[in-house]
C-alpha atoms as a PDB file:
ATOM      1  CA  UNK A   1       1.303  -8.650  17.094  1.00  0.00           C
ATOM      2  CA  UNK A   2      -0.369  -5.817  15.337  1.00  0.00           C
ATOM      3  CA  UNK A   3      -2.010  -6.191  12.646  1.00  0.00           C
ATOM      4  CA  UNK A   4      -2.498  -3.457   9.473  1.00  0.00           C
ATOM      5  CA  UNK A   5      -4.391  -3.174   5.733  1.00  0.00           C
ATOM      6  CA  UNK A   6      -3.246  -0.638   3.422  1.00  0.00           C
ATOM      7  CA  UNK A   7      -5.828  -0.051   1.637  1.00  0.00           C
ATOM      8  CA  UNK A   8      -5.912   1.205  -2.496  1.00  0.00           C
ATOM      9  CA  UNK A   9      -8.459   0.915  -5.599  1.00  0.00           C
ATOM     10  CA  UNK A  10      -6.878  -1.440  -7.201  1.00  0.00           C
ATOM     11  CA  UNK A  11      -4.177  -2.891  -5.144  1.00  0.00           C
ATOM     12  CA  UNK A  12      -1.719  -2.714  -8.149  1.00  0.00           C
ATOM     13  CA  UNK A  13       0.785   0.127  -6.886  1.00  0.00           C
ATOM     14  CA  UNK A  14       0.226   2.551  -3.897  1.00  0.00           C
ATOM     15  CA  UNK A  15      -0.854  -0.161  -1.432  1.00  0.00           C
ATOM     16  CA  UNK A  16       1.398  -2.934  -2.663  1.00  0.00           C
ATOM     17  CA  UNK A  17       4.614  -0.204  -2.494  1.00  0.00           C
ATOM     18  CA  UNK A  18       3.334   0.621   1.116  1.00  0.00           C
ATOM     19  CA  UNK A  19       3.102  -2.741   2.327  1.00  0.00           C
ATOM     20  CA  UNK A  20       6.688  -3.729   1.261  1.00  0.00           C
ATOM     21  CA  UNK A  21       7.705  -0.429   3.280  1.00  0.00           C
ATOM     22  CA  UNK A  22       5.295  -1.705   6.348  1.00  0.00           C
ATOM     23  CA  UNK A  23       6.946  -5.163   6.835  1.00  0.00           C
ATOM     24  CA  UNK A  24      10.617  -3.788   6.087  1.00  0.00           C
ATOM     25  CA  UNK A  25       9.981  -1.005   8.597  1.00  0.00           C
ATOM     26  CA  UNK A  26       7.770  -3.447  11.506  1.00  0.00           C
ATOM     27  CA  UNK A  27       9.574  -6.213  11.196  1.00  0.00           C
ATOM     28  CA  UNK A  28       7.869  -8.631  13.536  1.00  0.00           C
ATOM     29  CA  UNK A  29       6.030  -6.373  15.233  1.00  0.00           C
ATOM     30  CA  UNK A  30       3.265  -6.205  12.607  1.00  0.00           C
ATOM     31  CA  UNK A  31       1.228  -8.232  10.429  1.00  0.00           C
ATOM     32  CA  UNK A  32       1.173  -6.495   7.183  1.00  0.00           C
ATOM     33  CA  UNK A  33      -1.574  -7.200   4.557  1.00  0.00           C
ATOM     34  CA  UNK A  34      -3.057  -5.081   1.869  1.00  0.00           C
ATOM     35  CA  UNK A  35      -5.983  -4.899  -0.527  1.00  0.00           C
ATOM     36  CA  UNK A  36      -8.264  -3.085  -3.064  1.00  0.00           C
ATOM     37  CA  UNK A  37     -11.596  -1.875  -3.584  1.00  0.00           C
ATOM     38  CA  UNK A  38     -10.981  -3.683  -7.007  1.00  0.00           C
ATOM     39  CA  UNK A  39      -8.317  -6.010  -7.993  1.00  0.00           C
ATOM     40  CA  UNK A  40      -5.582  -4.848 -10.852  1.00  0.00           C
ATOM     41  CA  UNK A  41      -2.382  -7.127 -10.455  1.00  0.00           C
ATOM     42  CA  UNK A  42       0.485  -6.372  -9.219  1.00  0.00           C
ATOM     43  CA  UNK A  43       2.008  -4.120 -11.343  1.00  0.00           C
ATOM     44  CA  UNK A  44       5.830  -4.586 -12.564  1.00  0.00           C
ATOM     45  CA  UNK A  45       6.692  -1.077 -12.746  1.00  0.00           C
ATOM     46  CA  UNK A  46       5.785  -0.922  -8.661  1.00  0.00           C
ATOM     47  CA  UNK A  47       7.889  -4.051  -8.370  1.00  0.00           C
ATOM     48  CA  UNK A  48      10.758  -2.734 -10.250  1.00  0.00           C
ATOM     49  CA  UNK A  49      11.274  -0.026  -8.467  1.00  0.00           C
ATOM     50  CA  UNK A  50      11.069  -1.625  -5.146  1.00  0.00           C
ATOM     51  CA  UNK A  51      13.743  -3.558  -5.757  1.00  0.00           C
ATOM     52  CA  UNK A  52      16.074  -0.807  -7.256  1.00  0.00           C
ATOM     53  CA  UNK A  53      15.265  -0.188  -3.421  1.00  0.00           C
ATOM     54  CA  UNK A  54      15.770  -3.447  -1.985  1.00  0.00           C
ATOM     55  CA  UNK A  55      12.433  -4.482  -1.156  1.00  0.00           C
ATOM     56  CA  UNK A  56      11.363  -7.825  -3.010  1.00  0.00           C
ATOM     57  CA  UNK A  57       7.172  -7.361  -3.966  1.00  0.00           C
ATOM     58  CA  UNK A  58       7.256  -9.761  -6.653  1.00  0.00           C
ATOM     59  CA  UNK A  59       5.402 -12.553  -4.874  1.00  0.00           C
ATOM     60  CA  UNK A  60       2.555 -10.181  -3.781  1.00  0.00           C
ATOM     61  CA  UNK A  61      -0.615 -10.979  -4.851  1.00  0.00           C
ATOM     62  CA  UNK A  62      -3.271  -8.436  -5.433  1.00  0.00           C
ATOM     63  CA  UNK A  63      -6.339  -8.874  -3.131  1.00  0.00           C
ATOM     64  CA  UNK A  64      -9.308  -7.843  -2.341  1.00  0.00           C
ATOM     65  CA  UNK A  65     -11.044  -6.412   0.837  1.00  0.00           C
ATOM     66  CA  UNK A  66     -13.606  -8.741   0.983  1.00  0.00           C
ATOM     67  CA  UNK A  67     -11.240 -11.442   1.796  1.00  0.00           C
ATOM     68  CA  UNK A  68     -10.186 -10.030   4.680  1.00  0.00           C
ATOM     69  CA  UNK A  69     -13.569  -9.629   6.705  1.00  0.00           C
ATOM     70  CA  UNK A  70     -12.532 -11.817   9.685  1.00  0.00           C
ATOM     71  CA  UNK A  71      -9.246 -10.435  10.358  1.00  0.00           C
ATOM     72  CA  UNK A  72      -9.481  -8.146  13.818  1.00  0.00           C
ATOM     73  CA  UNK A  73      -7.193  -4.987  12.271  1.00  0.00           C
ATOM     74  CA  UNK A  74      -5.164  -2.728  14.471  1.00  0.00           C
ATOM     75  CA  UNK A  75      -4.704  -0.278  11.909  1.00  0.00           C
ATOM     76  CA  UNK A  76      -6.138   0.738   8.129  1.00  0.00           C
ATOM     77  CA  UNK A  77      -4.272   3.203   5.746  1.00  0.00           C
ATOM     78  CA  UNK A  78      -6.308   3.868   2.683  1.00  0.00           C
ATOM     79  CA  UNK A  79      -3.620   5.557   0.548  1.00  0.00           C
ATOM     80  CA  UNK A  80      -5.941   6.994  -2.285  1.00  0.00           C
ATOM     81  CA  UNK A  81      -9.074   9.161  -1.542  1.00  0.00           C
ATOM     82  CA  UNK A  82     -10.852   6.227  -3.959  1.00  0.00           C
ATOM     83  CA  UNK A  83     -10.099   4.066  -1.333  1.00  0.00           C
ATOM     84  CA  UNK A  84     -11.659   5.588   1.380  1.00  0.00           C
ATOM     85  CA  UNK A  85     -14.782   7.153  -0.386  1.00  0.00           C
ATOM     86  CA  UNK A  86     -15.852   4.056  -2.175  1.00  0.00           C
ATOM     87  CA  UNK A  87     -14.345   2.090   0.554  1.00  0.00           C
ATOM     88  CA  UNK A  88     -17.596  -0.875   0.945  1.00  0.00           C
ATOM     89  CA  UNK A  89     -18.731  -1.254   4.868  1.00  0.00           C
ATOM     90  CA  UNK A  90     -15.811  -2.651   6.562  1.00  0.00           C
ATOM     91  CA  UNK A  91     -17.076  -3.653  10.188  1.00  0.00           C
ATOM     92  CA  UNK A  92     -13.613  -2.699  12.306  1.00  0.00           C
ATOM     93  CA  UNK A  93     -12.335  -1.413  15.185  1.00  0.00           C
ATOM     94  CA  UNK A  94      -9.311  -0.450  14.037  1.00  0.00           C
ATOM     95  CA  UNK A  95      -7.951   2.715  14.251  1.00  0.00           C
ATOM     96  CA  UNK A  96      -7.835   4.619  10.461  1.00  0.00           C
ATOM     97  CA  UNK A  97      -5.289   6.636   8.900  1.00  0.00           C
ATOM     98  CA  UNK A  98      -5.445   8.684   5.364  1.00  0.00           C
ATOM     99  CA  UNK A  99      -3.062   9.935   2.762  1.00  0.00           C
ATOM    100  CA  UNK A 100      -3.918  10.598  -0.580  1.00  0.00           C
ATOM    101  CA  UNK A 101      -0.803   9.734  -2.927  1.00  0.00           C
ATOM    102  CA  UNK A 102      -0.625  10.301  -6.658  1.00  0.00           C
ATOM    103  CA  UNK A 103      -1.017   7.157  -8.422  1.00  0.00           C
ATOM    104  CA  UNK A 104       1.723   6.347 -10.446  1.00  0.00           C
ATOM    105  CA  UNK A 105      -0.256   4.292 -12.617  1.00  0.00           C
ATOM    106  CA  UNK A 106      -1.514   7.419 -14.383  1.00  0.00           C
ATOM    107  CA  UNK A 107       1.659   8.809 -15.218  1.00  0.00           C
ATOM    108  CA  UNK A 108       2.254  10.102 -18.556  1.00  0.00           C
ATOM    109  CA  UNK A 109       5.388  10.633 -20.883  1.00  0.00           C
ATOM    110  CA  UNK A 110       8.397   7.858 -21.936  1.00  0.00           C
ATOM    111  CA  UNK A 111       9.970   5.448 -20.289  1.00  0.00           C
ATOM    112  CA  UNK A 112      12.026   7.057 -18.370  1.00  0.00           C
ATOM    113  CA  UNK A 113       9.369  10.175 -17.339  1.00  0.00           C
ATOM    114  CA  UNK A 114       7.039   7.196 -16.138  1.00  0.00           C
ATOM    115  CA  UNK A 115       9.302   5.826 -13.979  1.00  0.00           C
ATOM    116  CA  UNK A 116      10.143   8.618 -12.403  1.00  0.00           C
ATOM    117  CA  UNK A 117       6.384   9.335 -11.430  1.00  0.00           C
ATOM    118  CA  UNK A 118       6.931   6.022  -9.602  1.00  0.00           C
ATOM    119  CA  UNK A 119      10.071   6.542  -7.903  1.00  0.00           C
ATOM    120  CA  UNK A 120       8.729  10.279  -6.634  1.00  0.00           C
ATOM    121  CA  UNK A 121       5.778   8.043  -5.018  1.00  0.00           C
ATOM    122  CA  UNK A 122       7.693   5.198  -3.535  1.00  0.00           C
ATOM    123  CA  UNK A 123       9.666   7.568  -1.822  1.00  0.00           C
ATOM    124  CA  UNK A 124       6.619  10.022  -0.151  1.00  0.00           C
ATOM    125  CA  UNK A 125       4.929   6.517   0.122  1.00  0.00           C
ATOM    126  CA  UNK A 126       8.945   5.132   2.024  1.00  0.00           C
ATOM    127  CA  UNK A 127       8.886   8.677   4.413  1.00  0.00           C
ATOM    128  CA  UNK A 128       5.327   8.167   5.503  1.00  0.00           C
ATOM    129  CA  UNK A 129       5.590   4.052   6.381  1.00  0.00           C
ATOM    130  CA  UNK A 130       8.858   4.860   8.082  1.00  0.00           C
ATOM    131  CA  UNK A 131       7.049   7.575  10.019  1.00  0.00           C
ATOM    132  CA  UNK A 132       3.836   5.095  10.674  1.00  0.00           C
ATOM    133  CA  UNK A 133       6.090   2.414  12.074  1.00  0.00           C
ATOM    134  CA  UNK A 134       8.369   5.104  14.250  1.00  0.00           C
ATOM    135  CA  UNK A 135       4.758   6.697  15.634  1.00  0.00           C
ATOM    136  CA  UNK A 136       2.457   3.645  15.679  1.00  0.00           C
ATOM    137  CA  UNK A 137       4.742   0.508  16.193  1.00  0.00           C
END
């Protein structure tokens, strides 16, 4: 089984929305975990509209790389250019993939403007997972 970390700043939205796509695209056929340079929480607006998707994040937990030293990866996103600038030394093998996506986290407006800043990014963040899983898995 494969195994992949997304990989964010804070592990709050971009890499938490990314690895609810991973495990509903993989299935079994990858181990999905993801982290953060920092740690932020999970943040409800990410899990709300997940689920007006159909993917269930609300038991993720927000973590952080250094936890996740001893796992052998297959793969690492970093889905933020944060991520993989300030990225600490992660001793891996694994082969690395990049995409910068907005972070929805710094949207501005109402309500309803915000949320719309996070449905545009769960669905660029839905298109490239699907096309990760299709090319890589």
């Amino acid at each position: 089984m494969k195994k992949v970390l997304v990989l964010c700043t804070g592990n709050s939205c971009r890499s938490q929305i990314a690895e609810g796509y991973l495990r509903h695209f993989t299935g079994s056929k990858a181990k999905i975990y993801s982290a953060g340079v920092e740690t932020h929480g999970v943040n409800p607006k990410a899990i709300a509209i997940m689920k007006e998707d159909g993917i269930d994040i609300s038991n993720h937990t927000s973590n952080n790389i250094d936890e996740y030293y001893n796992i052998d990866f297959d793969f690492v996103i970093t889905v933020c250019d944060n991520a993989k600038e300030n990225c600490p030394f992660f001793p891996t093998k694994a082969k690395k993939f990049h995409h910068n996506f907005p972070d929805p986290a710094k949207a501005l407006g109402n309500d309803d403007e915000v949320f719309e800043e996070f449905r545009k990014v769960r669905n660029l963040i839905k298109a490239y997972c699907s096309d990760f899983a299709t090319q890589n898995l």
